[in-house]
Structures are given as structure tokens and as C-alpha cells.
C-alpha atoms as a PDB file:
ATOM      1  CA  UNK A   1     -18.924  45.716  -5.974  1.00  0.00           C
ATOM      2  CA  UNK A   2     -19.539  42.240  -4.691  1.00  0.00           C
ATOM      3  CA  UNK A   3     -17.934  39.393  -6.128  1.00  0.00           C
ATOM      4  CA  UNK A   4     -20.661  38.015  -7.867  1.00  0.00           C
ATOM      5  CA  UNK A   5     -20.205  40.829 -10.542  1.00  0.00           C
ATOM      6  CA  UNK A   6     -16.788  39.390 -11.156  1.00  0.00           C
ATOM      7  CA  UNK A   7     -17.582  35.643 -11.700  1.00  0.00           C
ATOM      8  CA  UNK A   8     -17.042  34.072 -15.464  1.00  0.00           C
ATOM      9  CA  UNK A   9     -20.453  34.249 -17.234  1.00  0.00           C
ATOM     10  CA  UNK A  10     -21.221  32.006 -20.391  1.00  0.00           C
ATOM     11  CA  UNK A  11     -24.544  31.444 -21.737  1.00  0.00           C
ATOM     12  CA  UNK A  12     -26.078  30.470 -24.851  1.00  0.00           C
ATOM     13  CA  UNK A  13     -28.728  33.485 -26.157  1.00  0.00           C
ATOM     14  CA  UNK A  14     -30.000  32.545 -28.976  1.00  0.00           C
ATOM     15  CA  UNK A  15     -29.075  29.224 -32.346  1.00  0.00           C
ATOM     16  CA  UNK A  16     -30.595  29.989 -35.425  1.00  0.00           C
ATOM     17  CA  UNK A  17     -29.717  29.718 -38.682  1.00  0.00           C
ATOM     18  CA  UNK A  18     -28.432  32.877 -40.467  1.00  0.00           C
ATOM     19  CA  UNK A  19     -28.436  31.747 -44.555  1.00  0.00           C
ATOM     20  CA  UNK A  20     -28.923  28.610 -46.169  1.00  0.00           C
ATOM     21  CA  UNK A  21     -28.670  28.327 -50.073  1.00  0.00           C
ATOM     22  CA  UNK A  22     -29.504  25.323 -52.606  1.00  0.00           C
ATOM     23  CA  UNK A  23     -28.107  24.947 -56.127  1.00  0.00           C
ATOM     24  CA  UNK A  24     -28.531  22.423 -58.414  1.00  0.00           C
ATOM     25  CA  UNK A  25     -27.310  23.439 -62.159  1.00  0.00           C
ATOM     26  CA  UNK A  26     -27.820  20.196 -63.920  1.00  0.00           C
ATOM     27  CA  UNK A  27     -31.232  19.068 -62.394  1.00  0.00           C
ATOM     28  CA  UNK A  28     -32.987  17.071 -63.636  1.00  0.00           C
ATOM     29  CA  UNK A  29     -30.266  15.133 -65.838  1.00  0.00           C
ATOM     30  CA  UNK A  30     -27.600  15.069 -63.212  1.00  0.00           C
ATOM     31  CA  UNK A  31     -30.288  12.284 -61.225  1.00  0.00           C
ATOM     32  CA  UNK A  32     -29.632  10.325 -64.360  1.00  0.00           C
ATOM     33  CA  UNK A  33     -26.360  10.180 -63.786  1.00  0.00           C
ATOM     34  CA  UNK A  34     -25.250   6.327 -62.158  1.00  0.00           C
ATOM     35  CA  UNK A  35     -21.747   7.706 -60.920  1.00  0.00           C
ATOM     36  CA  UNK A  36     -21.406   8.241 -57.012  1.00  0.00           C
ATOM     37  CA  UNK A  37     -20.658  11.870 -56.995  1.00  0.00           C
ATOM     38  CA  UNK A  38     -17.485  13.202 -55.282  1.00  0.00           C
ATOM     39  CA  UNK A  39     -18.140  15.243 -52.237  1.00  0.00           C
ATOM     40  CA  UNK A  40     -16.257  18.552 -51.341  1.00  0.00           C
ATOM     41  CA  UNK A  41     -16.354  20.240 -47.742  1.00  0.00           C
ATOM     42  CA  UNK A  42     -15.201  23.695 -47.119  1.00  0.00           C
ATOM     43  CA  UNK A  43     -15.615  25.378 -43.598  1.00  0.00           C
ATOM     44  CA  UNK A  44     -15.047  28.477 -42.207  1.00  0.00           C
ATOM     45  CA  UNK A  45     -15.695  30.258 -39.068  1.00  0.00           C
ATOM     46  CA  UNK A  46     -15.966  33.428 -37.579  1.00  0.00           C
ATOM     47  CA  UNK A  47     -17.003  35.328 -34.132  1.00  0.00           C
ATOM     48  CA  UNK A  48     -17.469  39.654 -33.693  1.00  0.00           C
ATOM     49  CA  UNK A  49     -19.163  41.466 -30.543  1.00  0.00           C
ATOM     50  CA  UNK A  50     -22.250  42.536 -31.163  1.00  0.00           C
ATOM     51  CA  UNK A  51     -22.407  44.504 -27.816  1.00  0.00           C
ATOM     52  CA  UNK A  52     -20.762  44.319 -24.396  1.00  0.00           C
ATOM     53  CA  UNK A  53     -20.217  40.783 -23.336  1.00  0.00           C
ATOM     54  CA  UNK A  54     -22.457  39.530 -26.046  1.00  0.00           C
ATOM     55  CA  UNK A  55     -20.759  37.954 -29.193  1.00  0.00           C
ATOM     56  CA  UNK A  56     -22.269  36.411 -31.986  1.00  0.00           C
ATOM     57  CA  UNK A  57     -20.211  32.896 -32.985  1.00  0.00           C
ATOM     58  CA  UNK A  58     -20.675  31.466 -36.982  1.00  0.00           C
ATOM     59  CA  UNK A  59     -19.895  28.659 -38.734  1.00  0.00           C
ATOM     60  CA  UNK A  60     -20.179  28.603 -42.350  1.00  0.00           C
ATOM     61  CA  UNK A  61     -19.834  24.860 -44.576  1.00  0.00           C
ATOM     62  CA  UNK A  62     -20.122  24.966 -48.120  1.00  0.00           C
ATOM     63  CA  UNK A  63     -21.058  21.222 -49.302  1.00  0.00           C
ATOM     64  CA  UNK A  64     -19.706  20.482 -53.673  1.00  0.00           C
ATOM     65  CA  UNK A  65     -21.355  17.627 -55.050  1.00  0.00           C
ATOM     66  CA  UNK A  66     -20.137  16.606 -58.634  1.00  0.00           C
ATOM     67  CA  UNK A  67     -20.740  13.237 -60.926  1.00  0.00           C
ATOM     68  CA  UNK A  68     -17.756  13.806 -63.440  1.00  0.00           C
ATOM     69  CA  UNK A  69     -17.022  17.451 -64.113  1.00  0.00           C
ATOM     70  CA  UNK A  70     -21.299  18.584 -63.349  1.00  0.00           C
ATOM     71  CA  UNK A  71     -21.944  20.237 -60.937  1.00  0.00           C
ATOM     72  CA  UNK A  72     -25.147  18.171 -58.485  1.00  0.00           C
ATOM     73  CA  UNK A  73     -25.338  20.590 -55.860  1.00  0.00           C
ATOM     74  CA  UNK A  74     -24.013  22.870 -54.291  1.00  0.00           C
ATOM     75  CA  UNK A  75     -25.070  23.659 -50.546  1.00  0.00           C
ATOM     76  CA  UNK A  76     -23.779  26.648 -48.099  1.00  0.00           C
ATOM     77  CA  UNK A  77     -24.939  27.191 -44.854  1.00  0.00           C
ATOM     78  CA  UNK A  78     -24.196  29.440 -42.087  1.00  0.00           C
ATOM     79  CA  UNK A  79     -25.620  28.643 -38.737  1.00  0.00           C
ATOM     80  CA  UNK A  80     -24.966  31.092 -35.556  1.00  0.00           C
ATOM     81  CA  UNK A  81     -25.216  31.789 -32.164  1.00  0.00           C
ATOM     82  CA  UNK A  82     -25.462  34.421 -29.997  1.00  0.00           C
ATOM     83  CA  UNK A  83     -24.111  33.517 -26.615  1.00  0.00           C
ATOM     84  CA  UNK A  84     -22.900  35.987 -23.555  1.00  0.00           C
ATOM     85  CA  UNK A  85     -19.387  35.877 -22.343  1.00  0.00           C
ATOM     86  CA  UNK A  86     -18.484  38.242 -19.394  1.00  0.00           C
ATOM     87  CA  UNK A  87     -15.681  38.421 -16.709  1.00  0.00           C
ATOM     88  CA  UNK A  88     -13.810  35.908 -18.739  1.00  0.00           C
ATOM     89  CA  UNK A  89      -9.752  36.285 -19.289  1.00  0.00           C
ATOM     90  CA  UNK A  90      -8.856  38.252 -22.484  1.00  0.00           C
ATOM     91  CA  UNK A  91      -6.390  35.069 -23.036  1.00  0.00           C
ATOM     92  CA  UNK A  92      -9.414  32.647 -22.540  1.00  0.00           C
ATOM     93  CA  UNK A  93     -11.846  34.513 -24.476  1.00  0.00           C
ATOM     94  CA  UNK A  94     -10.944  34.169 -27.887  1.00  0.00           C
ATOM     95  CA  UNK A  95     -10.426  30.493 -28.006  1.00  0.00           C
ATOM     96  CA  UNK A  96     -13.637  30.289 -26.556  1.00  0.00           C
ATOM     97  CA  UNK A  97     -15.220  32.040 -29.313  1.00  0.00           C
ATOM     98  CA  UNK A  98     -12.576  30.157 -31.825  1.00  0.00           C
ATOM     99  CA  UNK A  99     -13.450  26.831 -30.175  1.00  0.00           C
ATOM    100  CA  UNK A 100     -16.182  26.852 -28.219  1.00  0.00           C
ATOM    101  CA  UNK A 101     -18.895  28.428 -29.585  1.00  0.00           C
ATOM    102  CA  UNK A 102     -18.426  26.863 -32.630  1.00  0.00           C
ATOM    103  CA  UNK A 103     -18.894  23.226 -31.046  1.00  0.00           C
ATOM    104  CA  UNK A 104     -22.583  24.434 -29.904  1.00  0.00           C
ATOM    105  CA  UNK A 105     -23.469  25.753 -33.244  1.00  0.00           C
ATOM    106  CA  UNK A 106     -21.968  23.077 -35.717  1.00  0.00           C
ATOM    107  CA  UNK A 107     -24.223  20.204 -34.537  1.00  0.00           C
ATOM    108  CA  UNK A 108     -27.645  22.493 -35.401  1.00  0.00           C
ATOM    109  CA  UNK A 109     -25.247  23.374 -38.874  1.00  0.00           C
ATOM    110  CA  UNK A 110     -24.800  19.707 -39.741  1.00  0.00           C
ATOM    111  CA  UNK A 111     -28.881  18.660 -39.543  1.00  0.00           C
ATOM    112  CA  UNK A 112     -29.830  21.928 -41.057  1.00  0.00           C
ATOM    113  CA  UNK A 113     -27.364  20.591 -44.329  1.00  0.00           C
ATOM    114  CA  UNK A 114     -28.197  16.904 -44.541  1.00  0.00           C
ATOM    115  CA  UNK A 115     -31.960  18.432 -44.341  1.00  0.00           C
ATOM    116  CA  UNK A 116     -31.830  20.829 -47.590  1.00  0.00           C
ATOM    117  CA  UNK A 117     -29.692  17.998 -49.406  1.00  0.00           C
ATOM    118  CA  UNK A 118     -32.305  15.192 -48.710  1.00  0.00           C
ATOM    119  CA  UNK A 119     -35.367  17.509 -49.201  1.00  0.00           C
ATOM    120  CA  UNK A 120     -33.452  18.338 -52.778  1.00  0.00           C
ATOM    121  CA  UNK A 121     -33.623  14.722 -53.660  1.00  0.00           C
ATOM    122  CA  UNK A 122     -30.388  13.438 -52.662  1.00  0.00           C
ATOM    123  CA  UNK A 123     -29.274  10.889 -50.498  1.00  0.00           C
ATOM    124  CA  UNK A 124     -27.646  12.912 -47.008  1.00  0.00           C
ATOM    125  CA  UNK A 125     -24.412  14.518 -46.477  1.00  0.00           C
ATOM    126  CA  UNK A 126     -23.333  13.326 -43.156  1.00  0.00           C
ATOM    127  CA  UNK A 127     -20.766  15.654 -42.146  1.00  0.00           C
ATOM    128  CA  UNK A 128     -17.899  14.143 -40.008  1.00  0.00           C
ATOM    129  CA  UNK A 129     -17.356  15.913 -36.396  1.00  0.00           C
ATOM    130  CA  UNK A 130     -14.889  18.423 -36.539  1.00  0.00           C
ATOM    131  CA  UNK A 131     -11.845  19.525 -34.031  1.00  0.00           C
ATOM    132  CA  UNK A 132     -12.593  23.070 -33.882  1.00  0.00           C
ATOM    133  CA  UNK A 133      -9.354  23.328 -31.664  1.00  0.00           C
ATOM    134  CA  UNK A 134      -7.367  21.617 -34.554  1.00  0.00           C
ATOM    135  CA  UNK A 135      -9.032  24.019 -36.613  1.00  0.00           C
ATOM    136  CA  UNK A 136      -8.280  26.779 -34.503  1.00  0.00           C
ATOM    137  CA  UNK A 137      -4.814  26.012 -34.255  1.00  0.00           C
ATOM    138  CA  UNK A 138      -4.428  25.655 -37.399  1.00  0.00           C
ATOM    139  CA  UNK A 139      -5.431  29.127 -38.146  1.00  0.00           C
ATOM    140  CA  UNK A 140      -3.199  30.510 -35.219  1.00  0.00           C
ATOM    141  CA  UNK A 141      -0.414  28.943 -37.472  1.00  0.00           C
ATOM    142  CA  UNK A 142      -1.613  30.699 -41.030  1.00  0.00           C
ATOM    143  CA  UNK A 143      -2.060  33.692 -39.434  1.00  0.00           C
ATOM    144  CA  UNK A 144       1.303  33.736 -37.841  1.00  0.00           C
ATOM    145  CA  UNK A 145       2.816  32.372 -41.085  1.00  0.00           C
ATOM    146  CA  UNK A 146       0.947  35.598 -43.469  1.00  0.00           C
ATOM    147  CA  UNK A 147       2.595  38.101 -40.960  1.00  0.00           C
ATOM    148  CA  UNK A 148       6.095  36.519 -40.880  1.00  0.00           C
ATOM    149  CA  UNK A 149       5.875  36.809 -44.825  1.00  0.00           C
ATOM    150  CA  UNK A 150       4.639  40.368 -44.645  1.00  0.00           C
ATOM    151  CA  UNK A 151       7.415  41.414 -41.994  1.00  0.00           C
ATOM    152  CA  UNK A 152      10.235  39.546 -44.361  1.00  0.00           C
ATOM    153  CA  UNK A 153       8.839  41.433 -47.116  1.00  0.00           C
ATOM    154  CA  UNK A 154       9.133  44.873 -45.638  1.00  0.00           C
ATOM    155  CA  UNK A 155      12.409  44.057 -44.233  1.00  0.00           C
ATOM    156  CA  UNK A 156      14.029  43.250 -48.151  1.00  0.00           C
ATOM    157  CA  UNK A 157      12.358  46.360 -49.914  1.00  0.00           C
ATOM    158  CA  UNK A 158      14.956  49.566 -49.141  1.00  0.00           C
END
């Protein structure tokens, strides 16, 4: 086996966007409406294998727009990649996937958003950059939180 077999691989595959949804519930009136609306961003992400070495990478933002208590749209997309990853360290791998992956995919995520809300007849959504390791972190911390719960719950039930 020569050593070439054994170097880190990363590459990008494939971008594309993987589901993109529009609602507007009180169109027409809500363009009426003179109030700037308030502006809600969730975001989630996510990575799986999809074979050996290949991994698929997702990031999913769900943009609320409301004037008052109405609803003016309400966009979700969910852009992905498909990138390789071989020969890389178990302990590298998922924060590469956690972190990195999403950092390629999130820029293609934010146009593709601030696209479907203009072409809707709004003004754009620009979505701030995010800190995907912040983000990452902070999940690392939930997670760790949920199971300390869960093990101080078993240990109190005899």
C-alpha cells in the first residue's frame, strides 16, 4: 500500500439545493401593511454518510416574517453538499462535517433565501454570517447537558 492511499482527502462533490418552500398567508393585504415586519431566524444543521468516505453536509434556515401578529412569509430552505472525506482522523472528522462543510454550503443557502424572498415581493433577507464552530460548540454543550439529565434521572428512580 503506498502512502498516497493514506493521505487526508477532502473534496467538494456536488452544492445543490435540496428543498426550498414559500408561504405567504396574508398576501395580498399583508403588502398593505406600513409596519417594518419583525424578522425570525432559525437554523439547523445536519451531516450522515451516504457511502464510504462520502458524506452529505445540510444546512437548513427557516426565515419568520411578521407585521403585528400576521404572518408575511415564511421561508425554509435546505441547501447541501456532498463532499468526500477519506483518511481523515475519527477526532477531526466530525467537526469537519459539524463545521466545515457547513461554511461551503451556507453561502449558496443565504442567496438561494434572499432570492425566493425578493422574487415574492419583498425587500431581501440578508442573513448575517454565522460561526458554525460557535454553533457547533454550542451543540457539543446541549448534547452533553440532555445526557447528564438523562444519567441523573436514572440514577434517582430505584
Amino acid at each position: 500500500m503506498s502512502d498516497e492511499n493514506l493521505q487526508p482527502v477532502f473534496q467538494i462533490q456536488r452544492v445543490y439545493l435540496k428543498d426550498m418552500s414559500l408561504e405567504q398567508p396574508n398576501s395580498p393585504a399583508i403588502f398593505l401593511e406600513q409596519e417594518a415586519p419583525t424578522i425570525e431566524v432559525a437554523l439547523d444543521v445536519g451531516a450522515a454518510p451516504l457511502q464510504d468516505g462520502i458524506f452529505e453536509s445540510t444546512v437548513t434556515i427557516t426565515v419568520t416574517a411578521k407585521v403585528k401578529d400576521k404572518v408575511a412569509f415564511l421561508v425554509e430552505g435546505k441547501q447541501a453538499g456532498i463532499f468526500e472525506a477519506r483518511n481523515i482522523p475519527a477526532d477531526q472528522l466530525d467537526p469537519l462535517l459539524g463545521i466545515g462543510c457547513p461554511n461551503i454550503v451556507y453561502p449558496y443557502l443565504r442567496a438561494n433565501i434572499a432570492d425566493v424572498i425578493t422574487r415574492a415581493g419583498f425587500p431581501p433577507v440578508h442573513l448575517a454570517e454565522i460561526n458554525f464552530e460557535v454553533f457547533y460548540q454550542q451543540r457539543l454543550q446541549a448534547i452533553a447537558e440532555q445526557q447528564a439529565k438523562a444519567a441523573e434521572g436514572t440514577n434517582t428512580v430505584q
